[in-house]
C-alpha atoms as a PDB file:
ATOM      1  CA  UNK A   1     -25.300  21.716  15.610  1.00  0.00           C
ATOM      2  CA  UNK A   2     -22.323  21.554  17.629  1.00  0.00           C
ATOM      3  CA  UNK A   3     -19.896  18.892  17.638  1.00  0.00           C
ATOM      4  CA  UNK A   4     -16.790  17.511  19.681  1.00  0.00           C
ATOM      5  CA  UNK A   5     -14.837  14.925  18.366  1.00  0.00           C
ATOM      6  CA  UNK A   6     -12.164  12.775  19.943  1.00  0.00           C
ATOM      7  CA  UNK A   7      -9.513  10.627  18.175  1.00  0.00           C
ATOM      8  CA  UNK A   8      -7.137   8.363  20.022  1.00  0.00           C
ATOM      9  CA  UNK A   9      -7.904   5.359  18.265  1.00  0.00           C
ATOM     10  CA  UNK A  10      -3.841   5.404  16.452  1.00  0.00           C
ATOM     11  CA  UNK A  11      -0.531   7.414  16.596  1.00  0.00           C
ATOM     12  CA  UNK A  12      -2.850  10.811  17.267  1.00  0.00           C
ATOM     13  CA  UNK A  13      -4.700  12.522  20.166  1.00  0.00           C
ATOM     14  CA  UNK A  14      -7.057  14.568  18.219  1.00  0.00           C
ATOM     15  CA  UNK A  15     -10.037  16.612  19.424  1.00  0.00           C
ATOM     16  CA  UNK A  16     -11.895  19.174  17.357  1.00  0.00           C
ATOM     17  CA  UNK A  17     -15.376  21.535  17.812  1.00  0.00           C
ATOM     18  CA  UNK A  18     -17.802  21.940  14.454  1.00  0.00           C
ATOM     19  CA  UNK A  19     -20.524  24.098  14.737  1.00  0.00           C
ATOM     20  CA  UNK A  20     -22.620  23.628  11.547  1.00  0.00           C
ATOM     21  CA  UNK A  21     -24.262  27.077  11.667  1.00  0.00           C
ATOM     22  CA  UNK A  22     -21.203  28.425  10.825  1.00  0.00           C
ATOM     23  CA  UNK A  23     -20.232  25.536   8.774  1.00  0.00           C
ATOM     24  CA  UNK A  24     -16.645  25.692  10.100  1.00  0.00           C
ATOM     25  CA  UNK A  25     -14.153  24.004  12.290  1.00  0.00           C
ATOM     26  CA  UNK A  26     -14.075  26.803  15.050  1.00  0.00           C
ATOM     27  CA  UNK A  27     -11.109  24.931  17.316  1.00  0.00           C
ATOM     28  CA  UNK A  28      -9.248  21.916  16.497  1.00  0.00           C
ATOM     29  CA  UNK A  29      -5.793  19.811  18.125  1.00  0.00           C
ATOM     30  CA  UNK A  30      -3.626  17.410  16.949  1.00  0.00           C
ATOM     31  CA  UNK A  31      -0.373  15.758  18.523  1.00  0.00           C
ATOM     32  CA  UNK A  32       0.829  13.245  17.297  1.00  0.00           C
ATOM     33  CA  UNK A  33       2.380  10.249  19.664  1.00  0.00           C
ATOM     34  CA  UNK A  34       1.913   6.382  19.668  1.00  0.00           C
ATOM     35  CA  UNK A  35       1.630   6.171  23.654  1.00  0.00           C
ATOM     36  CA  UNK A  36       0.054   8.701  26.437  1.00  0.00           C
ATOM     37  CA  UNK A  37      -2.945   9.338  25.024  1.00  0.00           C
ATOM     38  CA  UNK A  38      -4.568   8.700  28.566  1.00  0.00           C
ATOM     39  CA  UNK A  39      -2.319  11.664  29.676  1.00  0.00           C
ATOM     40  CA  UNK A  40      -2.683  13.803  26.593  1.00  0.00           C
ATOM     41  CA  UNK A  41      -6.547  13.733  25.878  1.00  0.00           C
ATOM     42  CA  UNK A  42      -8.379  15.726  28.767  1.00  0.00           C
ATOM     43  CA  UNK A  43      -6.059  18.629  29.115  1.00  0.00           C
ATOM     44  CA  UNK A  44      -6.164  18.812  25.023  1.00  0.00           C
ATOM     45  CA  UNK A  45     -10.064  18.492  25.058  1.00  0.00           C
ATOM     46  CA  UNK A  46     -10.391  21.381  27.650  1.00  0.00           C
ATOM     47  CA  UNK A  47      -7.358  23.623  24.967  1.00  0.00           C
ATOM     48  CA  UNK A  48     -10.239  23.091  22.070  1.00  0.00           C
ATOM     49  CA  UNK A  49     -12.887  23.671  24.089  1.00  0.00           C
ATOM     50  CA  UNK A  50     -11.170  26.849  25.303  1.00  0.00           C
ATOM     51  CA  UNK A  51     -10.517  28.153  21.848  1.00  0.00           C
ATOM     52  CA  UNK A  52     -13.706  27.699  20.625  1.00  0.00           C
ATOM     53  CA  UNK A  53     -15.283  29.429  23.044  1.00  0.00           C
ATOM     54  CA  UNK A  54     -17.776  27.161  24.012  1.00  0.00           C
ATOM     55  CA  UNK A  55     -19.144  24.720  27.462  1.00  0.00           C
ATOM     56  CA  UNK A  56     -19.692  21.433  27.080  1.00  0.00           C
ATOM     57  CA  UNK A  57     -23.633  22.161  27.903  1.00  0.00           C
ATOM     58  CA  UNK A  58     -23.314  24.092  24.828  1.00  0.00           C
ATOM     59  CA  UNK A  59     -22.413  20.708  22.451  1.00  0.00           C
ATOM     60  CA  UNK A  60     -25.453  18.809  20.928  1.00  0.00           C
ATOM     61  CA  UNK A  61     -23.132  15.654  20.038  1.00  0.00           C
ATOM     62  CA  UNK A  62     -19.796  13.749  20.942  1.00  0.00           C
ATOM     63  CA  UNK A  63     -18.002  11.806  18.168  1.00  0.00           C
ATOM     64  CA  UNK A  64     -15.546   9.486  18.947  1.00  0.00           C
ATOM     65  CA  UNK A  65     -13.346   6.643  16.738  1.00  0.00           C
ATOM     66  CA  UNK A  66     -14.472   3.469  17.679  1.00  0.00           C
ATOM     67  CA  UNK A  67     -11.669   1.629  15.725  1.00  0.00           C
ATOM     68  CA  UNK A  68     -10.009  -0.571  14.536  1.00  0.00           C
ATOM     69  CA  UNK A  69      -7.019   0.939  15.959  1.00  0.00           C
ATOM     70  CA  UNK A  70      -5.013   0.437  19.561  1.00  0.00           C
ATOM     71  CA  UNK A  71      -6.595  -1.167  22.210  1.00  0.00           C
ATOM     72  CA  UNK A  72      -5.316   1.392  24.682  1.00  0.00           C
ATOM     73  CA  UNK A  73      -6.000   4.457  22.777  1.00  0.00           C
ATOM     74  CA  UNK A  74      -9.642   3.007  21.903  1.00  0.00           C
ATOM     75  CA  UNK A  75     -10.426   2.910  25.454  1.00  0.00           C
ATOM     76  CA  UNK A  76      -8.974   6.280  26.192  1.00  0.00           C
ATOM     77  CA  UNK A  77     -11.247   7.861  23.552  1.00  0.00           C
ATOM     78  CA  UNK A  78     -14.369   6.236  24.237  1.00  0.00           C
ATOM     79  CA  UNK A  79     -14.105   6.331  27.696  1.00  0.00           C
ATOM     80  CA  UNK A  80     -13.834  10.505  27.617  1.00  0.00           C
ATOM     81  CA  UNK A  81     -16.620  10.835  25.576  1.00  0.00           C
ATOM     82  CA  UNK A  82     -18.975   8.472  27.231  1.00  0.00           C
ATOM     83  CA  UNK A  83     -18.143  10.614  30.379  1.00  0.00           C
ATOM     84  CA  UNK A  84     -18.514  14.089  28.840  1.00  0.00           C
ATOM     85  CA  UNK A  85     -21.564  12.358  27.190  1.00  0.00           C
ATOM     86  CA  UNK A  86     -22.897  11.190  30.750  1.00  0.00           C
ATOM     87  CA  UNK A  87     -22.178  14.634  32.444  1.00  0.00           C
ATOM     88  CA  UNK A  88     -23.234  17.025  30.170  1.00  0.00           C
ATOM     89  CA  UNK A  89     -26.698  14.946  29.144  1.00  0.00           C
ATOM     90  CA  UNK A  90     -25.335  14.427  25.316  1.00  0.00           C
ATOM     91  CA  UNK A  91     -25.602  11.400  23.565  1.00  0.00           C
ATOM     92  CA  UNK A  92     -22.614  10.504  21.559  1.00  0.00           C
ATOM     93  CA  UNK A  93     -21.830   8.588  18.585  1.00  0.00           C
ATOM     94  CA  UNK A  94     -19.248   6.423  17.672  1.00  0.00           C
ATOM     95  CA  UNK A  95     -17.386   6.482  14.219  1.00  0.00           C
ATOM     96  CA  UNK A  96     -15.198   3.818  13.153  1.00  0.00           C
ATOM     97  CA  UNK A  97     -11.643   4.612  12.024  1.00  0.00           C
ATOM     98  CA  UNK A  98     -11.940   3.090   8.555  1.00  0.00           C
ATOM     99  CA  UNK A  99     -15.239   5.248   7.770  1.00  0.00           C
ATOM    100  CA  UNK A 100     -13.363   8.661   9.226  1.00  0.00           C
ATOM    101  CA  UNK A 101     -10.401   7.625   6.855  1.00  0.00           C
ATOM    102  CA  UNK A 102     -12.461   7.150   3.802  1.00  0.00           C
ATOM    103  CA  UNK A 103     -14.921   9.906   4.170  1.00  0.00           C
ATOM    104  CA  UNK A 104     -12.596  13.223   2.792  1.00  0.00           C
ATOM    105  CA  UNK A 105     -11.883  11.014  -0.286  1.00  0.00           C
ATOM    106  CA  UNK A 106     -15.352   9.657  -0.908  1.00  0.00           C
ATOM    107  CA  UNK A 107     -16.848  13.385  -0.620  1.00  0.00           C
ATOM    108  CA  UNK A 108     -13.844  14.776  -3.362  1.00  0.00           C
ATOM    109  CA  UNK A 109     -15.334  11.750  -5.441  1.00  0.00           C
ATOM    110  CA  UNK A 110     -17.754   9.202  -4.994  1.00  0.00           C
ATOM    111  CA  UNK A 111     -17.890   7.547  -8.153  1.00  0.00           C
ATOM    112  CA  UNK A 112     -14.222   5.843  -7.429  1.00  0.00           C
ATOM    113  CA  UNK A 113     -13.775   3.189  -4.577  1.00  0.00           C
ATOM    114  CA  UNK A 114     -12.006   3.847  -1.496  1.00  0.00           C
ATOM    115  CA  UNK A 115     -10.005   1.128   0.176  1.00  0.00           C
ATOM    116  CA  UNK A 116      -9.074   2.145   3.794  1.00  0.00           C
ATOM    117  CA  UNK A 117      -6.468   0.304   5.349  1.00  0.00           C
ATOM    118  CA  UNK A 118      -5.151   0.301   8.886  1.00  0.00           C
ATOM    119  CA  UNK A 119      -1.734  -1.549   9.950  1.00  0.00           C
ATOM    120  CA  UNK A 120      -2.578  -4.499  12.302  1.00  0.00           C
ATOM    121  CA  UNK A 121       0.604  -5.937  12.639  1.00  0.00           C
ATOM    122  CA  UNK A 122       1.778  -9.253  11.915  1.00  0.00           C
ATOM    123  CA  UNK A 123       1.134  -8.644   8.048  1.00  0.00           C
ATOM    124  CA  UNK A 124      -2.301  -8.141   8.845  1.00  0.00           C
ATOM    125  CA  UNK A 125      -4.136  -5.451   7.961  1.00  0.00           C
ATOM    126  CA  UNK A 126      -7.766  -3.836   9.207  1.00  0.00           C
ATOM    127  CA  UNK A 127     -10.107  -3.002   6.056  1.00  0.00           C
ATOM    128  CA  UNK A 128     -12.962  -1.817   4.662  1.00  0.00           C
ATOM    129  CA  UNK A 129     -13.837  -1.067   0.771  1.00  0.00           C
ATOM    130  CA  UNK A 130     -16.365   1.965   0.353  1.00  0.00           C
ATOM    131  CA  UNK A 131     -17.839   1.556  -3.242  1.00  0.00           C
ATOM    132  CA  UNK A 132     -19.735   4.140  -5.594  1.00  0.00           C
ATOM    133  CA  UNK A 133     -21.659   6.378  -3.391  1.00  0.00           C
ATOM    134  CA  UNK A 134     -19.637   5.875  -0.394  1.00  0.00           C
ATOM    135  CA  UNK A 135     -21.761   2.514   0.644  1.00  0.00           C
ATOM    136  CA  UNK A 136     -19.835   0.250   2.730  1.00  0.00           C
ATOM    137  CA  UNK A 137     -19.460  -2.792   0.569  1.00  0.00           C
ATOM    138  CA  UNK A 138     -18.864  -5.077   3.410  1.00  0.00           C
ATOM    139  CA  UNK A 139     -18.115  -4.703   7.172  1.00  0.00           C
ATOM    140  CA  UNK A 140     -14.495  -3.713   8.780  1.00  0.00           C
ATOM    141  CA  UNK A 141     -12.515  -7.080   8.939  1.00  0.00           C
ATOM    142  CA  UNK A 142      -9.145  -7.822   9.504  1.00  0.00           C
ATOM    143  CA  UNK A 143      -7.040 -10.150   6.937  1.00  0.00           C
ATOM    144  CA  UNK A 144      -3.363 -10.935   5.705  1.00  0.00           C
ATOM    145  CA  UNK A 145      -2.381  -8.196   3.328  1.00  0.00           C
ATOM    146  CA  UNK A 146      -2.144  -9.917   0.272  1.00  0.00           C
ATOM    147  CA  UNK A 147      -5.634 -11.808   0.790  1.00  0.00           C
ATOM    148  CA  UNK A 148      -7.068  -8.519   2.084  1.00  0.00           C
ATOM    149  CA  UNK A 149      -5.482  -6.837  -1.713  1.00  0.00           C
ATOM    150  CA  UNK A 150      -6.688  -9.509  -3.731  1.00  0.00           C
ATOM    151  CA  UNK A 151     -10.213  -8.691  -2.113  1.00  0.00           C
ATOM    152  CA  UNK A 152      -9.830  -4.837  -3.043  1.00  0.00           C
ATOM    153  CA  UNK A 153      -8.437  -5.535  -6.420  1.00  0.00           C
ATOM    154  CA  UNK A 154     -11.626  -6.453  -8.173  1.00  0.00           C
ATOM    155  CA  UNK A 155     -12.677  -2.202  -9.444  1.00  0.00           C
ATOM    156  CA  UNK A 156     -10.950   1.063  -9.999  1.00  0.00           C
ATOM    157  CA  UNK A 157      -9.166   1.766  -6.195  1.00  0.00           C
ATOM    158  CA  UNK A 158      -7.930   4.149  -4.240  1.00  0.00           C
ATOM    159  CA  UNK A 159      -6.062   3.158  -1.004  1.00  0.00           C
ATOM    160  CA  UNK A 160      -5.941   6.049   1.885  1.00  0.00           C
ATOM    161  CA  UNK A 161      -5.197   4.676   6.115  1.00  0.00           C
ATOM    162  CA  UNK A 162      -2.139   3.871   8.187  1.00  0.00           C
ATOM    163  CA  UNK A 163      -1.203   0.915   5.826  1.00  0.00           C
ATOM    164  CA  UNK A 164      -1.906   2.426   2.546  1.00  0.00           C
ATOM    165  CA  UNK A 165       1.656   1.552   1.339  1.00  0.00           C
ATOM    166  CA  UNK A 166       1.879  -1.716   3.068  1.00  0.00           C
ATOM    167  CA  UNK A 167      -1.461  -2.387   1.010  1.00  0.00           C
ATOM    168  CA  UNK A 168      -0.480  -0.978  -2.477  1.00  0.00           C
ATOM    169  CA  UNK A 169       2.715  -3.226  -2.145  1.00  0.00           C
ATOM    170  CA  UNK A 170       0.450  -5.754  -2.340  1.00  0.00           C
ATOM    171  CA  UNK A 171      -1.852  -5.361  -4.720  1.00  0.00           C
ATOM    172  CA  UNK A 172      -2.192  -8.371  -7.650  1.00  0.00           C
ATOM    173  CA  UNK A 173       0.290  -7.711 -10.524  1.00  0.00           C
ATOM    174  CA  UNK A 174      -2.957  -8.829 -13.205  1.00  0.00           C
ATOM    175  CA  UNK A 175      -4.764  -5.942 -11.554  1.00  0.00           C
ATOM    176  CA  UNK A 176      -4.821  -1.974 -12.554  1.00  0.00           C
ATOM    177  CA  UNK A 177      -2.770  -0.715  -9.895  1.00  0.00           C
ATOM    178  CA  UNK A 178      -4.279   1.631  -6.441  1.00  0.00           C
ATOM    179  CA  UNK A 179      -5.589   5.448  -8.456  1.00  0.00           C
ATOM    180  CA  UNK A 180      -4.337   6.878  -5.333  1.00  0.00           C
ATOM    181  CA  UNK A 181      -2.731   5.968  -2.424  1.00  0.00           C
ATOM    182  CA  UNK A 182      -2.099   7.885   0.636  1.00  0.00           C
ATOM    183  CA  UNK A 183      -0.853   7.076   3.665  1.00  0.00           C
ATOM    184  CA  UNK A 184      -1.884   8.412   7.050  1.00  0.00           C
ATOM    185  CA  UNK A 185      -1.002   8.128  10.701  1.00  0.00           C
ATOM    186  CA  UNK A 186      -4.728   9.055  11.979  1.00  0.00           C
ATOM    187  CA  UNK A 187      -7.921  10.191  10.436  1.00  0.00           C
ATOM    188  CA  UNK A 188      -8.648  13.857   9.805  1.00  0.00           C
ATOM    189  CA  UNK A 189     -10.376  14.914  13.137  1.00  0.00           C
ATOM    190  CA  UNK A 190     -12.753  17.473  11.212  1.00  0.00           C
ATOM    191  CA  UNK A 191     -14.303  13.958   9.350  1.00  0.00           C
ATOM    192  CA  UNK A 192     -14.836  12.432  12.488  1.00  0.00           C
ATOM    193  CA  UNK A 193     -17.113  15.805  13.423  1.00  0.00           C
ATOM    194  CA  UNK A 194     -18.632  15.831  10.246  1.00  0.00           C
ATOM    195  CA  UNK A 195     -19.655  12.056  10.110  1.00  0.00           C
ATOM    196  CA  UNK A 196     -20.982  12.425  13.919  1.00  0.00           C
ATOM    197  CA  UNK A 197     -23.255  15.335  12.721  1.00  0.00           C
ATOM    198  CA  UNK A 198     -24.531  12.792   9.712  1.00  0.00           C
ATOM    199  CA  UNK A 199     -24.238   9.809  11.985  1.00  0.00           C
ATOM    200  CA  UNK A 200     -28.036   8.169  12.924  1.00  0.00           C
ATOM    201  CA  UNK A 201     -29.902   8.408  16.230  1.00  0.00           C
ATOM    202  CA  UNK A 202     -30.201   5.005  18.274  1.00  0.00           C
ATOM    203  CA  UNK A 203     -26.446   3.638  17.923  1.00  0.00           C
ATOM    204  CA  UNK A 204     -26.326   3.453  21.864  1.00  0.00           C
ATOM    205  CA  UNK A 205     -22.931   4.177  23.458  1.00  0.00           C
ATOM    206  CA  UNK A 206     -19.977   4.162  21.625  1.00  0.00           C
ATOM    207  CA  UNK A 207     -18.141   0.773  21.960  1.00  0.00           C
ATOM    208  CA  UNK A 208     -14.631  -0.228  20.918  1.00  0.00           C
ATOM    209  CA  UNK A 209     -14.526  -2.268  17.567  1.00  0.00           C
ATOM    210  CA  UNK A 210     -11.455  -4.430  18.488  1.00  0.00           C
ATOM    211  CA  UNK A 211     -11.933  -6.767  15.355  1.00  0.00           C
ATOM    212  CA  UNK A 212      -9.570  -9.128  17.405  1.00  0.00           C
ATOM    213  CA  UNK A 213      -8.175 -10.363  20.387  1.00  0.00           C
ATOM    214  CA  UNK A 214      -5.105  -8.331  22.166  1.00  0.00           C
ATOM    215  CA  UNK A 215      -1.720  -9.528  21.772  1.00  0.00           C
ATOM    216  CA  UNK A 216      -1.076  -9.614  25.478  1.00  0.00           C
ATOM    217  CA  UNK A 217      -2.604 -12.629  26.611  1.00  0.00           C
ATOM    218  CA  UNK A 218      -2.710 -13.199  30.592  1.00  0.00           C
ATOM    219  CA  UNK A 219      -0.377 -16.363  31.203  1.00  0.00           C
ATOM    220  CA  UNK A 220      -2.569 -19.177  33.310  1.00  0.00           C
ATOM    221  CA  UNK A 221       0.410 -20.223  35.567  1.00  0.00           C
ATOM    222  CA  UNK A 222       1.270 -16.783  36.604  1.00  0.00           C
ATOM    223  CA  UNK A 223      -2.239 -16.465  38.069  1.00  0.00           C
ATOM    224  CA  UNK A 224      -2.447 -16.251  41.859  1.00  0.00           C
ATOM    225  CA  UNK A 225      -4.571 -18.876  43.411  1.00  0.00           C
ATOM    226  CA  UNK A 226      -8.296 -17.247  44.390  1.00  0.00           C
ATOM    227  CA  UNK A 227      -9.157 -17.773  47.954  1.00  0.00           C
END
């Protein structure tokens, strides 16, 4: 199987091919930046898909980072690979940041529970806890930090995502402190390849997983009057 993945979903534009016959990574590109993903993303796709040598007829799957993560760069990223899906008759799948954070950890050890943490601002952070065996112990929420730590708090933890020291900070002074914790701009763009090659048939189209509403609100009284 052969696998693009796309990740604009934080302070990356990432895009990588994995073709599972080989069991390798044959082409992979990150650059790191908060802002221009919208400019950044094709011509960096077409560089991977250069180097690996490959069309997009060739791909069986697209995976893309559904979030949490920036509004902007969500829409970016999903919107890229629901064209490339649309044009080259490919269905794609969408993986959510917190998962593609989580997964290098839980596959070095599954017995130990991974916290993944993602920086929403306004001492808020995005999280999901992955118990033994990698199973999602409940779904991505958002959640102050210290309510969110409390939550985490209650086994043997390690921390990994954007707000991994933010979160660790944090954490309950009656509690055994974070095993690990490792901070991260973005997800490893080989995980979110790897998960799309394990990810189920029948999602649909990837959607963004905003988890809440923008900060930019539109302000009523600067609306112009409909005719």
């Amino acid at each position: 199987m052969r696998v693009l993945a796309i990740d604009t979903a934080l302070e990356a534009c990432s895009a990588a091919v994995l073709d599972t016959a080989l069991g390798e990574i044959t082409a992979s590109e990150t650059l790191r930046m908060t802002r221009g993903h919208a400019e950044a993303l094709i011509p960096l796709i077409a560089r991977v898909m250069d180097a690996a040598k490959i069309e997009f007829d060739d791909l069986d799957r697209i995976a893309v980072t559904t979030g949490p993560g920036s509004f902007t760069g969500l829409r970016v990223g999903i919107s890229a690979a629901r064209g490339i899906s649309l044009a080259a008759a490919k269905p794609a799948f969408g993986i959510t940041t917190l998962a593609a954070f989580a997964a290098p950890y839980l596959a070095q050890n599954d017995a130990t529970s991974v916290a993944a943490v993602i920086d929403a601002r306004h001492a808020h952070v995005y999280f999901q806890v992955f118990g033994p065996n990698g199973h999602a112990t409940a779904a991505p929420r958002i959640a102050p930090i210290d309510e969110a730590a409390r939550a985490a708090a209650t086994a043997p933890m390690r921390v990994v995502g954007s707000a991994a020291t933010l979160f660790a900070a944090a954490w309950p002074l009656h509690a055994p402190p974070p095993t690990l914790v490792e901070a991260q701009i973005a997800p490893d763009i080989a995980w979110v390849a790897r998960l799309g090659v394990a990810a189920a048939e029948g999602q649909g189209a990837p959607k963004p997983l905003y988890l809440r509403a923008p900060d930019a609100q539109p302000q009523d009284a600067a609306r112009l009057p409909r005719r």
